[in-house]
C-alpha atoms as a PDB file:
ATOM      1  CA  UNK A   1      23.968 116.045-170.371  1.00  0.00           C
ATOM      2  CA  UNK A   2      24.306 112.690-168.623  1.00  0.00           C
ATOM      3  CA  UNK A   3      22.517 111.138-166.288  1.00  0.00           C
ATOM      4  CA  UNK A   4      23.699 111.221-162.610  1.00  0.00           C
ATOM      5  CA  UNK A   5      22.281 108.003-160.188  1.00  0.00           C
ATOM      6  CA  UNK A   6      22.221 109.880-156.877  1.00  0.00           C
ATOM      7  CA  UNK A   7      21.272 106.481-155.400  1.00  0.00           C
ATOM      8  CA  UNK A   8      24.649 105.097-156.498  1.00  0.00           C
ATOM      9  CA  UNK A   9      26.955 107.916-154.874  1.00  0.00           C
ATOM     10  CA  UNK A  10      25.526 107.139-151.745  1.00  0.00           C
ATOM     11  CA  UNK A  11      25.903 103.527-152.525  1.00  0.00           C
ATOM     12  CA  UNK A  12      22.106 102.925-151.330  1.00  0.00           C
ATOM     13  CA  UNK A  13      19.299 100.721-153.166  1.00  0.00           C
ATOM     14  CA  UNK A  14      16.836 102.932-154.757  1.00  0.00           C
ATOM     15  CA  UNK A  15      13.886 101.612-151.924  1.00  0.00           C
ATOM     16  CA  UNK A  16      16.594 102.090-149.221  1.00  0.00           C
ATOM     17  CA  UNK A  17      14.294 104.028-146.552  1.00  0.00           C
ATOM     18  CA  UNK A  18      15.184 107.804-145.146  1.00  0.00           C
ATOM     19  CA  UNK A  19      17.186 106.524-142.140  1.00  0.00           C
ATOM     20  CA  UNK A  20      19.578 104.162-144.670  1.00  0.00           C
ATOM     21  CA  UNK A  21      19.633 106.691-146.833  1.00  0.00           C
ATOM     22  CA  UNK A  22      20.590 109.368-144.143  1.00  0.00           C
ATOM     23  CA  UNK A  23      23.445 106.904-142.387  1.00  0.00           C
ATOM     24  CA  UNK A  24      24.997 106.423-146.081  1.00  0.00           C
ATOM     25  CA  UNK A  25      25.627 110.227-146.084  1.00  0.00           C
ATOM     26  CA  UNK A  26      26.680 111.048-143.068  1.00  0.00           C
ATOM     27  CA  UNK A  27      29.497 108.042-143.465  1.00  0.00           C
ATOM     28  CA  UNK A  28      30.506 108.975-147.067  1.00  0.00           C
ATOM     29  CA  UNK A  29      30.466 112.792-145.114  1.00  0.00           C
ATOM     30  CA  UNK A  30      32.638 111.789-142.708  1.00  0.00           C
ATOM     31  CA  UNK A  31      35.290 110.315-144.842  1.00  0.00           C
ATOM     32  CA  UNK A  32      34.914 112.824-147.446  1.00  0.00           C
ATOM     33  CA  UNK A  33      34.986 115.729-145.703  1.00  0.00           C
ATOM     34  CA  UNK A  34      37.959 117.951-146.994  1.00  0.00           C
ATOM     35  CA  UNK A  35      39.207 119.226-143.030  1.00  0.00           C
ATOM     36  CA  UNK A  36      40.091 115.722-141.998  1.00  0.00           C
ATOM     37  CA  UNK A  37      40.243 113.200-145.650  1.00  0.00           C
ATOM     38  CA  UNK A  38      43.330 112.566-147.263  1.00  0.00           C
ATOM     39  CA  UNK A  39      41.604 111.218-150.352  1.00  0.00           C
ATOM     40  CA  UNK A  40      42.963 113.217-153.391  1.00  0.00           C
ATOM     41  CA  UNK A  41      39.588 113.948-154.400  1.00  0.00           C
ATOM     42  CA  UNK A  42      37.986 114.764-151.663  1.00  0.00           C
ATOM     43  CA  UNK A  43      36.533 118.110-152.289  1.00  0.00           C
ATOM     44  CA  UNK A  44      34.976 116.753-155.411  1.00  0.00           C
ATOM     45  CA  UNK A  45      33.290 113.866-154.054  1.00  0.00           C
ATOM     46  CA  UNK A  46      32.116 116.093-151.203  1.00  0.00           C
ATOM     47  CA  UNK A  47      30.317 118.014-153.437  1.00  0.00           C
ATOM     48  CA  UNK A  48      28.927 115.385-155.246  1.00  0.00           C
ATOM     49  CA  UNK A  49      27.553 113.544-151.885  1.00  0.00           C
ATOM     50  CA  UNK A  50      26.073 116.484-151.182  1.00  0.00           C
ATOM     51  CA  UNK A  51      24.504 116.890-154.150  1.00  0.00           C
ATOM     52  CA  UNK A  52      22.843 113.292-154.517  1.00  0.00           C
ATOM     53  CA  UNK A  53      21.822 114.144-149.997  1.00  0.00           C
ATOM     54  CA  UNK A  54      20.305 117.321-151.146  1.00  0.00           C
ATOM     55  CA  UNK A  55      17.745 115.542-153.407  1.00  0.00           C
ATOM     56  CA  UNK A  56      17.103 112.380-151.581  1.00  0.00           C
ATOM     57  CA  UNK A  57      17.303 113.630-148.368  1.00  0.00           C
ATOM     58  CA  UNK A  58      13.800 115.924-149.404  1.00  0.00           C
ATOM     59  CA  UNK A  59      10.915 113.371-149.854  1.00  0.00           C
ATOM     60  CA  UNK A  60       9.503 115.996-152.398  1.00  0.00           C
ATOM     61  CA  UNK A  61      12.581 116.134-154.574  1.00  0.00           C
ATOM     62  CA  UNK A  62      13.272 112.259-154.097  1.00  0.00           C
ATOM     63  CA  UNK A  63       9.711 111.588-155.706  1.00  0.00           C
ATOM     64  CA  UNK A  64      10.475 113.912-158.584  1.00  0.00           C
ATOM     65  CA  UNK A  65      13.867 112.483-159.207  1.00  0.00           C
ATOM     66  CA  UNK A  66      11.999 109.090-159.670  1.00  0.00           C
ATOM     67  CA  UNK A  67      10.072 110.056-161.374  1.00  0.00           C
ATOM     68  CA  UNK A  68      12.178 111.811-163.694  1.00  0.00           C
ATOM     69  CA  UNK A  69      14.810 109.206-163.363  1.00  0.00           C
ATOM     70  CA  UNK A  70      13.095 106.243-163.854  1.00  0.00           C
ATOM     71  CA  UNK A  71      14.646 103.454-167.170  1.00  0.00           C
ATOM     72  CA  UNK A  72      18.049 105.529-167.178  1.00  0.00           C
ATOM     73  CA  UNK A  73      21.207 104.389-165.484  1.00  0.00           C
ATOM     74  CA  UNK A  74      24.563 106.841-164.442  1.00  0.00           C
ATOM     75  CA  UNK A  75      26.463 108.126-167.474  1.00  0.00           C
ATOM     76  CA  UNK A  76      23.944 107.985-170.448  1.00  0.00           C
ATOM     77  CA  UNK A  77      23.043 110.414-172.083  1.00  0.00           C
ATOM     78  CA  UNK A  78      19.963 112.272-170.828  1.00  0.00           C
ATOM     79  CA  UNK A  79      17.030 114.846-171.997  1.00  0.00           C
ATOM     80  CA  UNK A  80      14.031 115.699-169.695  1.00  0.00           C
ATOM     81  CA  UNK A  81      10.789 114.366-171.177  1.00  0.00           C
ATOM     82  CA  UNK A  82       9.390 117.724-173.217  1.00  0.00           C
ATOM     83  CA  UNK A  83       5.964 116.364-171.521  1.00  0.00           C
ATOM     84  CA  UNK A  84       7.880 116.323-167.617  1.00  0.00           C
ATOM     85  CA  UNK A  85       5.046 117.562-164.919  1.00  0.00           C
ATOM     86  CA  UNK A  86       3.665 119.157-168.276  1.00  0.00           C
ATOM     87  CA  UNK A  87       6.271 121.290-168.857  1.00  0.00           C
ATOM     88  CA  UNK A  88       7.681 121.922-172.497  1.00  0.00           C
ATOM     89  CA  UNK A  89      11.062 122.292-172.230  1.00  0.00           C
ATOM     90  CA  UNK A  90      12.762 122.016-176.141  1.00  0.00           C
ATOM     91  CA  UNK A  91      16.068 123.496-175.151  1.00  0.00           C
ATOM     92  CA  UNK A  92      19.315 122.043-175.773  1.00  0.00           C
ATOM     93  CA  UNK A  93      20.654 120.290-172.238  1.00  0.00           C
ATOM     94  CA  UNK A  94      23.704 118.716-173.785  1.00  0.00           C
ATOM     95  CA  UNK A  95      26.270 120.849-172.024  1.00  0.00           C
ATOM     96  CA  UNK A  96      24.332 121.408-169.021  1.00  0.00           C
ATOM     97  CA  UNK A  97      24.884 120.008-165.052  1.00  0.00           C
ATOM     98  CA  UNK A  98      22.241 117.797-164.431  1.00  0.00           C
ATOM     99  CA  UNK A  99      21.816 118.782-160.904  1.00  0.00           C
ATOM    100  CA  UNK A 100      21.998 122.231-161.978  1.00  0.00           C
ATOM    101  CA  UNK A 101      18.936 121.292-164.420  1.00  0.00           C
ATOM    102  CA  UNK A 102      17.266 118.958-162.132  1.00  0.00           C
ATOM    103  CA  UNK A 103      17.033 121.862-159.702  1.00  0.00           C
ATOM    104  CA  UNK A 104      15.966 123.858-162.002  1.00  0.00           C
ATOM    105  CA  UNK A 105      13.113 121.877-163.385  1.00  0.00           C
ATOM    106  CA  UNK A 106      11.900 121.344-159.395  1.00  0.00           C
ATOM    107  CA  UNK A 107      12.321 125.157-158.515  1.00  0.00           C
ATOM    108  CA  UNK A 108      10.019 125.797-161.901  1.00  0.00           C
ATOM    109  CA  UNK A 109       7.324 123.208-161.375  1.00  0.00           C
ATOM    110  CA  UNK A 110       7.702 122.225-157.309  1.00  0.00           C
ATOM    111  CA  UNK A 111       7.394 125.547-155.545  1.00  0.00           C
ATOM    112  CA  UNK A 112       4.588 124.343-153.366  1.00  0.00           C
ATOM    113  CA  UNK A 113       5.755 121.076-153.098  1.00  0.00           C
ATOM    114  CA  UNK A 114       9.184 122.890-151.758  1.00  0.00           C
ATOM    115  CA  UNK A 115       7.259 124.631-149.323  1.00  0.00           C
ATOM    116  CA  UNK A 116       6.119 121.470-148.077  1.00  0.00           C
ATOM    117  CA  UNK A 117       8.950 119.956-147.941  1.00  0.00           C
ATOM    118  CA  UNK A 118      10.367 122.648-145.706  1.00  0.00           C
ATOM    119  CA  UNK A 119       7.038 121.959-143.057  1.00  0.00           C
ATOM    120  CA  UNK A 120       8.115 118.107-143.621  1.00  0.00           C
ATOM    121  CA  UNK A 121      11.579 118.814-142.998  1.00  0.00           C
ATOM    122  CA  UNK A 122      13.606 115.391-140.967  1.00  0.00           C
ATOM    123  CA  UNK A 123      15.302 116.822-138.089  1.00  0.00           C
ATOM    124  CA  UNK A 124      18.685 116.144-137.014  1.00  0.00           C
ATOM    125  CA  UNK A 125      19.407 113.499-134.139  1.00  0.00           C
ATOM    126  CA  UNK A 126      20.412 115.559-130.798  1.00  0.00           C
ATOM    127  CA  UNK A 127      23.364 115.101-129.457  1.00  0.00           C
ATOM    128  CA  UNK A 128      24.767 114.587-125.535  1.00  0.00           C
ATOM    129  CA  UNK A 129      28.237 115.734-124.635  1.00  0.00           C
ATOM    130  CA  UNK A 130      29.774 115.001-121.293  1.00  0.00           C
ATOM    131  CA  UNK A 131      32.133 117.203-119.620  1.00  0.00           C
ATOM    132  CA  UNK A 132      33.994 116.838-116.431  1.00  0.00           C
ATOM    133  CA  UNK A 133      34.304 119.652-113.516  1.00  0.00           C
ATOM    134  CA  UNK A 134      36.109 120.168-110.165  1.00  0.00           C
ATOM    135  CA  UNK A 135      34.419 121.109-106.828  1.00  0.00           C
ATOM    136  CA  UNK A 136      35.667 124.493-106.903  1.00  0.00           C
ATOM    137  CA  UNK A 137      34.417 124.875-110.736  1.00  0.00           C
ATOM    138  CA  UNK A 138      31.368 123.349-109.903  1.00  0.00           C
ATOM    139  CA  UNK A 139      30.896 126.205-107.243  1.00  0.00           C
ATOM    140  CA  UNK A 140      31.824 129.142-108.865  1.00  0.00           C
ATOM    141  CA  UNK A 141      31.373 128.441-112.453  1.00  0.00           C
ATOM    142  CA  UNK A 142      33.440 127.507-116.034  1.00  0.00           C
ATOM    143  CA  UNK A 143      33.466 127.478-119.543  1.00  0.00           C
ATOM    144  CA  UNK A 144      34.525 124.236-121.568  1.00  0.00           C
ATOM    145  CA  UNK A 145      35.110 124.169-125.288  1.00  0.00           C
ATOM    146  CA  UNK A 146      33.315 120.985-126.950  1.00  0.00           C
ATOM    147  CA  UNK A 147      34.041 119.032-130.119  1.00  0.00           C
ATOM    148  CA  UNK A 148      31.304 118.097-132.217  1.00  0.00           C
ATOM    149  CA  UNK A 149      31.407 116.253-135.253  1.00  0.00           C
ATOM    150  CA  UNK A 150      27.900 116.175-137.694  1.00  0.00           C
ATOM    151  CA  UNK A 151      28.117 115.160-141.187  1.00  0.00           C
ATOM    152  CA  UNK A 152      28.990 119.339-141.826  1.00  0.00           C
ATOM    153  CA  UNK A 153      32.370 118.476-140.346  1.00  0.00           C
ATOM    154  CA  UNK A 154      33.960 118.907-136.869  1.00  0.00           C
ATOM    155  CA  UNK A 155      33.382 122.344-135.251  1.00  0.00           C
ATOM    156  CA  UNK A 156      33.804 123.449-131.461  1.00  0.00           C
ATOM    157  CA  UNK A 157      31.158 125.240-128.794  1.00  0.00           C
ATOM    158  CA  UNK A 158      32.104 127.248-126.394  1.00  0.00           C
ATOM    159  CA  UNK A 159      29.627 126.758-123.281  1.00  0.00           C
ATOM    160  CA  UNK A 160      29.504 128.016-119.669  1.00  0.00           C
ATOM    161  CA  UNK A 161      28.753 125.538-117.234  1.00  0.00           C
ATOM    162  CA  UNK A 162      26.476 127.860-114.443  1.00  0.00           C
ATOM    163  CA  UNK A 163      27.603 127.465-111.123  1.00  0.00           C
ATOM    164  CA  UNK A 164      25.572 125.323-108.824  1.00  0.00           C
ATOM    165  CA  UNK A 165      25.876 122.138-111.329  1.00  0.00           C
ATOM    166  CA  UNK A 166      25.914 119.041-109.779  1.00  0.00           C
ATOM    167  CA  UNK A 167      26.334 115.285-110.893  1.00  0.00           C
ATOM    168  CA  UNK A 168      24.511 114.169-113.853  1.00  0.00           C
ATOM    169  CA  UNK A 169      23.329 118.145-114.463  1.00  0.00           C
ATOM    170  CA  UNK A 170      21.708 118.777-118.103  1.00  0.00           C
ATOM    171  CA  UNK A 171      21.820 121.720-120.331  1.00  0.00           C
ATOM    172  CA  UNK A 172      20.519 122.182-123.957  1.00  0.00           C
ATOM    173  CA  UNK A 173      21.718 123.772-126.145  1.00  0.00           C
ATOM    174  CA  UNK A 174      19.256 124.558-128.667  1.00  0.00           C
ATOM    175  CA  UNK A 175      19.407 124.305-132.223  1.00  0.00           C
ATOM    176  CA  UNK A 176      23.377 123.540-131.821  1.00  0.00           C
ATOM    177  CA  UNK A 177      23.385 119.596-133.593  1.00  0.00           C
ATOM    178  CA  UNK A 178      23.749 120.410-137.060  1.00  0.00           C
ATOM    179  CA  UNK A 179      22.687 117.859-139.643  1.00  0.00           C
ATOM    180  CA  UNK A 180      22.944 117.124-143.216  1.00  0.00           C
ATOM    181  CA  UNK A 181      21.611 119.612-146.338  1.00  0.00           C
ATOM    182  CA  UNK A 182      17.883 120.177-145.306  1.00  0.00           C
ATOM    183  CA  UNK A 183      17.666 118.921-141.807  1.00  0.00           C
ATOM    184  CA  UNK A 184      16.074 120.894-138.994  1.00  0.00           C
ATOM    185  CA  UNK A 185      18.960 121.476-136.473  1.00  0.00           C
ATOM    186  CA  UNK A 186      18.853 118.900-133.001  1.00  0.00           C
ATOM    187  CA  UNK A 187      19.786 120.196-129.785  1.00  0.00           C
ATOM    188  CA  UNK A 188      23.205 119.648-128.021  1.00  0.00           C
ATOM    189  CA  UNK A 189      22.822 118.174-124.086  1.00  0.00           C
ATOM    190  CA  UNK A 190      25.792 119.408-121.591  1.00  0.00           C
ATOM    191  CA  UNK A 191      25.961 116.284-119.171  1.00  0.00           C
ATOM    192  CA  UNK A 192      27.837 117.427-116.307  1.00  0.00           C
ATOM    193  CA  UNK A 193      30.349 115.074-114.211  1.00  0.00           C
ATOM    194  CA  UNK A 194      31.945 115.718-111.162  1.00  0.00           C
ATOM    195  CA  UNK A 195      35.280 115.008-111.015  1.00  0.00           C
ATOM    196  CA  UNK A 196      37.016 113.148-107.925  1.00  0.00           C
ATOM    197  CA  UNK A 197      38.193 115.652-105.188  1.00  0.00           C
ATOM    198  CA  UNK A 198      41.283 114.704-103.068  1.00  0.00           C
ATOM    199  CA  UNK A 199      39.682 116.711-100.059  1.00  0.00           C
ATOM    200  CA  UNK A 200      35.767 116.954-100.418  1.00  0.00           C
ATOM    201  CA  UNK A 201      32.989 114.221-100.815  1.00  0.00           C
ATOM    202  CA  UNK A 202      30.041 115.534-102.609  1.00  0.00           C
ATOM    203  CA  UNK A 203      26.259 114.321-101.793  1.00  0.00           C
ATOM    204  CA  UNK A 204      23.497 116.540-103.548  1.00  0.00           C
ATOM    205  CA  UNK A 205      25.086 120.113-102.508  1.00  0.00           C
ATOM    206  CA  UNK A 206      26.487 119.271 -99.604  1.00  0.00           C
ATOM    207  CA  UNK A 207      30.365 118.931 -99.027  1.00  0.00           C
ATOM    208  CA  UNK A 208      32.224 117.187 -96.410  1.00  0.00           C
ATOM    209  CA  UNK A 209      35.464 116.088 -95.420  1.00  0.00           C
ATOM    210  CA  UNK A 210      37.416 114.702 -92.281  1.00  0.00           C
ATOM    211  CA  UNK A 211      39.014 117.288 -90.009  1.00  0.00           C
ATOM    212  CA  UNK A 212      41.897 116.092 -88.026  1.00  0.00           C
ATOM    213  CA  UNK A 213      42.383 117.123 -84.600  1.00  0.00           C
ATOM    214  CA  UNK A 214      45.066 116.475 -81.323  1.00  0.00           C
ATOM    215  CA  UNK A 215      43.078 115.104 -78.581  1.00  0.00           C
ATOM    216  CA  UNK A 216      44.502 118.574 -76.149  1.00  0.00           C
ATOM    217  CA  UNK A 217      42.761 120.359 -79.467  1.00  0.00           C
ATOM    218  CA  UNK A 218      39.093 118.663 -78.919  1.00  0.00           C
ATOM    219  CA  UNK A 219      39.599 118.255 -75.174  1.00  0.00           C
ATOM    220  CA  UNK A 220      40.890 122.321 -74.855  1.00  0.00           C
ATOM    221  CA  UNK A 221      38.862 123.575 -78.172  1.00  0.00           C
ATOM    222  CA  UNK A 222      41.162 125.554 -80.361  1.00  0.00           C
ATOM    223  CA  UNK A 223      40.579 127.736 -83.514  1.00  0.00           C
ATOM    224  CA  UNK A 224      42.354 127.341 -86.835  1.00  0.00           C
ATOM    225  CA  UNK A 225      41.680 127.805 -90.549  1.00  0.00           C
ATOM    226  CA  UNK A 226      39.960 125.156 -93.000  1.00  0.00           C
ATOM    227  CA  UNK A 227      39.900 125.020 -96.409  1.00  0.00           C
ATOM    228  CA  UNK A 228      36.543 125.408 -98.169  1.00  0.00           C
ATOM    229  CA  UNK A 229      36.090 125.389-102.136  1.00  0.00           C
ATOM    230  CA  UNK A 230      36.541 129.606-102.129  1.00  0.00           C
ATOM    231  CA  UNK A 231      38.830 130.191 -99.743  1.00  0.00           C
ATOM    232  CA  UNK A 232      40.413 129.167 -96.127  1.00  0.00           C
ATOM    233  CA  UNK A 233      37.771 130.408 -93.346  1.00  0.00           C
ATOM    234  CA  UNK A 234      38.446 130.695 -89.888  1.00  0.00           C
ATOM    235  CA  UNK A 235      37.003 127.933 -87.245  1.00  0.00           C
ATOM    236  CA  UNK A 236      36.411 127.762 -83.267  1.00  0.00           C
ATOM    237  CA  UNK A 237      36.081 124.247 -82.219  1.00  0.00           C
ATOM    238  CA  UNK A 238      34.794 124.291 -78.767  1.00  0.00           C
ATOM    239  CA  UNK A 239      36.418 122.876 -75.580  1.00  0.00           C
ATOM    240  CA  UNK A 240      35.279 118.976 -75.534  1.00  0.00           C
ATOM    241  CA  UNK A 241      34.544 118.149 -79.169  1.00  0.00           C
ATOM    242  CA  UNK A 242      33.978 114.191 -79.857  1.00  0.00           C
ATOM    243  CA  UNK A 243      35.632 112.238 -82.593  1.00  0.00           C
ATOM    244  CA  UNK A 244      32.965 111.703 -85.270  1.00  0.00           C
ATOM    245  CA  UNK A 245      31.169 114.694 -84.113  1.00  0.00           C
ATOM    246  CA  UNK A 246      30.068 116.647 -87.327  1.00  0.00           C
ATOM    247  CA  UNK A 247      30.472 120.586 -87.695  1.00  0.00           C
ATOM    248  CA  UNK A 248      28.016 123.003 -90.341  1.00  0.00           C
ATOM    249  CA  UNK A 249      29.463 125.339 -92.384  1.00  0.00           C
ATOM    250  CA  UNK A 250      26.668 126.968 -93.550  1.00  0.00           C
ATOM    251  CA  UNK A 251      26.230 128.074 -97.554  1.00  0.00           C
ATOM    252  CA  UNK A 252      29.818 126.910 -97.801  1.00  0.00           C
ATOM    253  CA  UNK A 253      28.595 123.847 -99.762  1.00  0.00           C
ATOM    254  CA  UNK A 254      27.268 123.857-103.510  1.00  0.00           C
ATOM    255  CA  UNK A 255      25.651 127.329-104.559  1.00  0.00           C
ATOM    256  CA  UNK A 256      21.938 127.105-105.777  1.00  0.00           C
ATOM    257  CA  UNK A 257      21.445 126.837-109.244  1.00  0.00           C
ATOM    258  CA  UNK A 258      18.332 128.843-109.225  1.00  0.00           C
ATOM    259  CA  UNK A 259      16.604 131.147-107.332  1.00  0.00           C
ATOM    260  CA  UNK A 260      14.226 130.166-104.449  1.00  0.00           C
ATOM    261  CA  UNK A 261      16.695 127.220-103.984  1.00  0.00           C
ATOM    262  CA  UNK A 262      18.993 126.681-100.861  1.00  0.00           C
ATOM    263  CA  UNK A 263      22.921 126.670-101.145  1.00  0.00           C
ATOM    264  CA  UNK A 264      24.758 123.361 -99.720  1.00  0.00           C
ATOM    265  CA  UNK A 265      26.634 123.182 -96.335  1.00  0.00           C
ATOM    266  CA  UNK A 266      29.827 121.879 -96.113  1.00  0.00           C
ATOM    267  CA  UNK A 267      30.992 119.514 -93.416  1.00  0.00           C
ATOM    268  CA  UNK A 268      33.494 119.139 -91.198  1.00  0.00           C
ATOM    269  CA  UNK A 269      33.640 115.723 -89.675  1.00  0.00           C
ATOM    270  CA  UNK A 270      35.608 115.614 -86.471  1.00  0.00           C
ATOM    271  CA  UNK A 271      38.868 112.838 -86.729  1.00  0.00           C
ATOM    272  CA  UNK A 272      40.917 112.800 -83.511  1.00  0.00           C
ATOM    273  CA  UNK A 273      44.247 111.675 -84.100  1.00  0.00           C
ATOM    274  CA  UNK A 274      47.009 110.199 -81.570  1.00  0.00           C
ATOM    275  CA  UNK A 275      50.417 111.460 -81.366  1.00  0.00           C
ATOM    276  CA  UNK A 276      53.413 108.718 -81.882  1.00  0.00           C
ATOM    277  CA  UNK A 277      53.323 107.381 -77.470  1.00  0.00           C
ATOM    278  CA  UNK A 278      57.244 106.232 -78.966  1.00  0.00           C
ATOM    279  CA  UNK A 279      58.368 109.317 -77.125  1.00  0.00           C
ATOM    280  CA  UNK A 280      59.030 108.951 -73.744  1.00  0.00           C
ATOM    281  CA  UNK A 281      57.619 112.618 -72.455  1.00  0.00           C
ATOM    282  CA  UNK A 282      54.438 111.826 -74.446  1.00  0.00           C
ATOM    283  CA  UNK A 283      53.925 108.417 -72.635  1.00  0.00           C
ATOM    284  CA  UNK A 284      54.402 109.761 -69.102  1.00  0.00           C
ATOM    285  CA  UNK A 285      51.512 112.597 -70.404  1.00  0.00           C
ATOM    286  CA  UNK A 286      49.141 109.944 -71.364  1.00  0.00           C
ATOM    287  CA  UNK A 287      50.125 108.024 -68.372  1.00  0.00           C
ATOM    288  CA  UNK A 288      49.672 111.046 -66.116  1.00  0.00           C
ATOM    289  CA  UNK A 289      46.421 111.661 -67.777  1.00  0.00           C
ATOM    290  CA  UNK A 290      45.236 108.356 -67.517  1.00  0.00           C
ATOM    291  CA  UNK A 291      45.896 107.723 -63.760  1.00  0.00           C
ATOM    292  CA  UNK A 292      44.459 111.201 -63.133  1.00  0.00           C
ATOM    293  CA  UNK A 293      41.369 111.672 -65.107  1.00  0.00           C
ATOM    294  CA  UNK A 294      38.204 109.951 -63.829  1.00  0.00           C
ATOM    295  CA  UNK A 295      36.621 108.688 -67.349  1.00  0.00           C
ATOM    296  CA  UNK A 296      35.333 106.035 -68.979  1.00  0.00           C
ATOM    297  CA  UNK A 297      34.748 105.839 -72.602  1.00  0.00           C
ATOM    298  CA  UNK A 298      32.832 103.081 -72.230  1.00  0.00           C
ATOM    299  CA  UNK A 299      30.589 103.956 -69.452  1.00  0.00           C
ATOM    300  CA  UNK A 300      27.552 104.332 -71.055  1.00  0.00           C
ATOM    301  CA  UNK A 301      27.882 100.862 -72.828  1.00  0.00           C
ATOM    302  CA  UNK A 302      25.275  98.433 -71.598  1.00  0.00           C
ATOM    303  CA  UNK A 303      26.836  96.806 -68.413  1.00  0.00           C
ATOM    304  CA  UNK A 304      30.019  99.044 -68.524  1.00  0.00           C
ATOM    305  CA  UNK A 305      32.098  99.660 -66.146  1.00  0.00           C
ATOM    306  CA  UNK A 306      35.639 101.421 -64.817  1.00  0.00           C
ATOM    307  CA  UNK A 307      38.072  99.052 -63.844  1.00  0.00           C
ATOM    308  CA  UNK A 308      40.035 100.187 -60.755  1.00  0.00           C
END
């Protein structure tokens, strides 16, 4: 058989450390990989990456490749040492795979050096995904497919984002980062973004928004439907609500994400709002009301006073 230089298909030196060695596959992965390369050969070279990661990716196999690889280059011809760990192996290897044999010399003379390997194990890097959400998602719950891409290839998640998440929220998702041939799996982090709401501004679990009313409405008090994130609900506003006054939905805001934790409010900040005084029968009301109605705005400014 010939000699294969595993250090060569991943185009690394043969002192490049674990980390060089581990970058080298995961690019060579990545351009390789048969669901997404257009190279010709692609599902041959694959395999062959993954051959030369499989062995130099384990520290235990890397040392015995060395040292069973050491004076030979790629392509000659090559017979393990009859003397190899102190094995005696006089059979003919001319036709053989040589990472076929080379695993089979390590299974016969490494199995507790394997099972070290497996405690020494590198472990793959963890990975954060973001993912966006609406208010009314955030409140009730949703599930969100993500893309990940290891050196494996691309594959998709399907995760539920509980209700109750708010900005910058983390999940993990254990186990779910896959790495190359021999890695421990990393973990996956959900980040969770809220996305902007045409209606509702969002501070911890609380929700707010402005709520327009006539001044007859604040003045008189009137009761109409508001929106909240599940649903219209019915409101009273009492007779002589102020402009900027604020009014409590209660629970109405963010739910709690876990038990022994308090649900949001939502908000309703009073906005009074002026009809067009264009019209003539709307300026005679205003001036009706002004020449009738003994207030001042202003009277409790320092020095204020009503003008005659």
């Amino acid at each position: 058989m010939r000699f294969e230089d595993y250090y060569a298909r991943l185009g690394v030196a043969r002192d490049a450390s674990v980390e060089e060695i581990r970058k080298a596959y995961r690019k060579l992965a990545r351009k390789y990989h048969p669901d997404v390369s257009k190279e010709p050969d692609a599902e041959a070279r694959i395999k062959d990456i993954n051959e030369a990661w499989s062995v130099l990716g384990d520290p235990e196999k890397r040392a015995a490749y060395d040292q069973l690889g050491s004076g030979w280059r790629a392509g000659e011809e090559f017979r393990p040492p009859p003397d190899w760990q102190g094995g005696g192996f006089g059979a003919d290897f001319s036709n053989a795979d040589f990472g076929d044999i080379f695993e089979s010399l390590f299974q016969r003379h490494g199995s507790g050096a394997r099972a070290r390997g497996r405690r020494q194990r590198s472990r793959a890097e963890d990975q954060t995904v973001s993912v966006e959400v609406t208010v009314e998602e955030a409140v009730s719950g949703c599930e969100r497919m993500l893309g990940l891409a290891g050196p494996g290839g691309k594959r998709t998640l399907k995760v539920k984002v509980p209700a109750g998440a708010t900005e910058g929220f983390r999940m993990r998702l254990a186990g779910q980062a896959s790495g190359g041939p021999g890695e421990i799996p990393g973990d996956v982090y959900l980040e969770v973004h809220l996305r902007a709401h045409p209606l509702y501004r969002v501070a911890d679990r609380d929700l707010s928004y402005s709520l327009p009313l006539a001044p007859w409405e604040a003045a008189l008090g009137t009761r109409l439907d508001v929106p909240t994130p599940t649903g219209a609900v019915g409101l009273t506003v009492r007779p002589g609500t102020q402009g900027g006054q604020r009014l409590r939905l209660k629970g109405r805001g963010l739910p709690a994400l876990r038990s022994g934790e308090a649900s949001g409010d939502l908000y309703l900040e009073i906005e009074l709002r002026n009809p067009d005084p264009g019209s003539e029968d709307v300026r005679k009301a205003f001036e009706q009301l002004r020449d009738t109605a003994a207030f001042d705005p202003r009277a409790d400014w320092p020095g204020g006073q009503r003008k005659p």
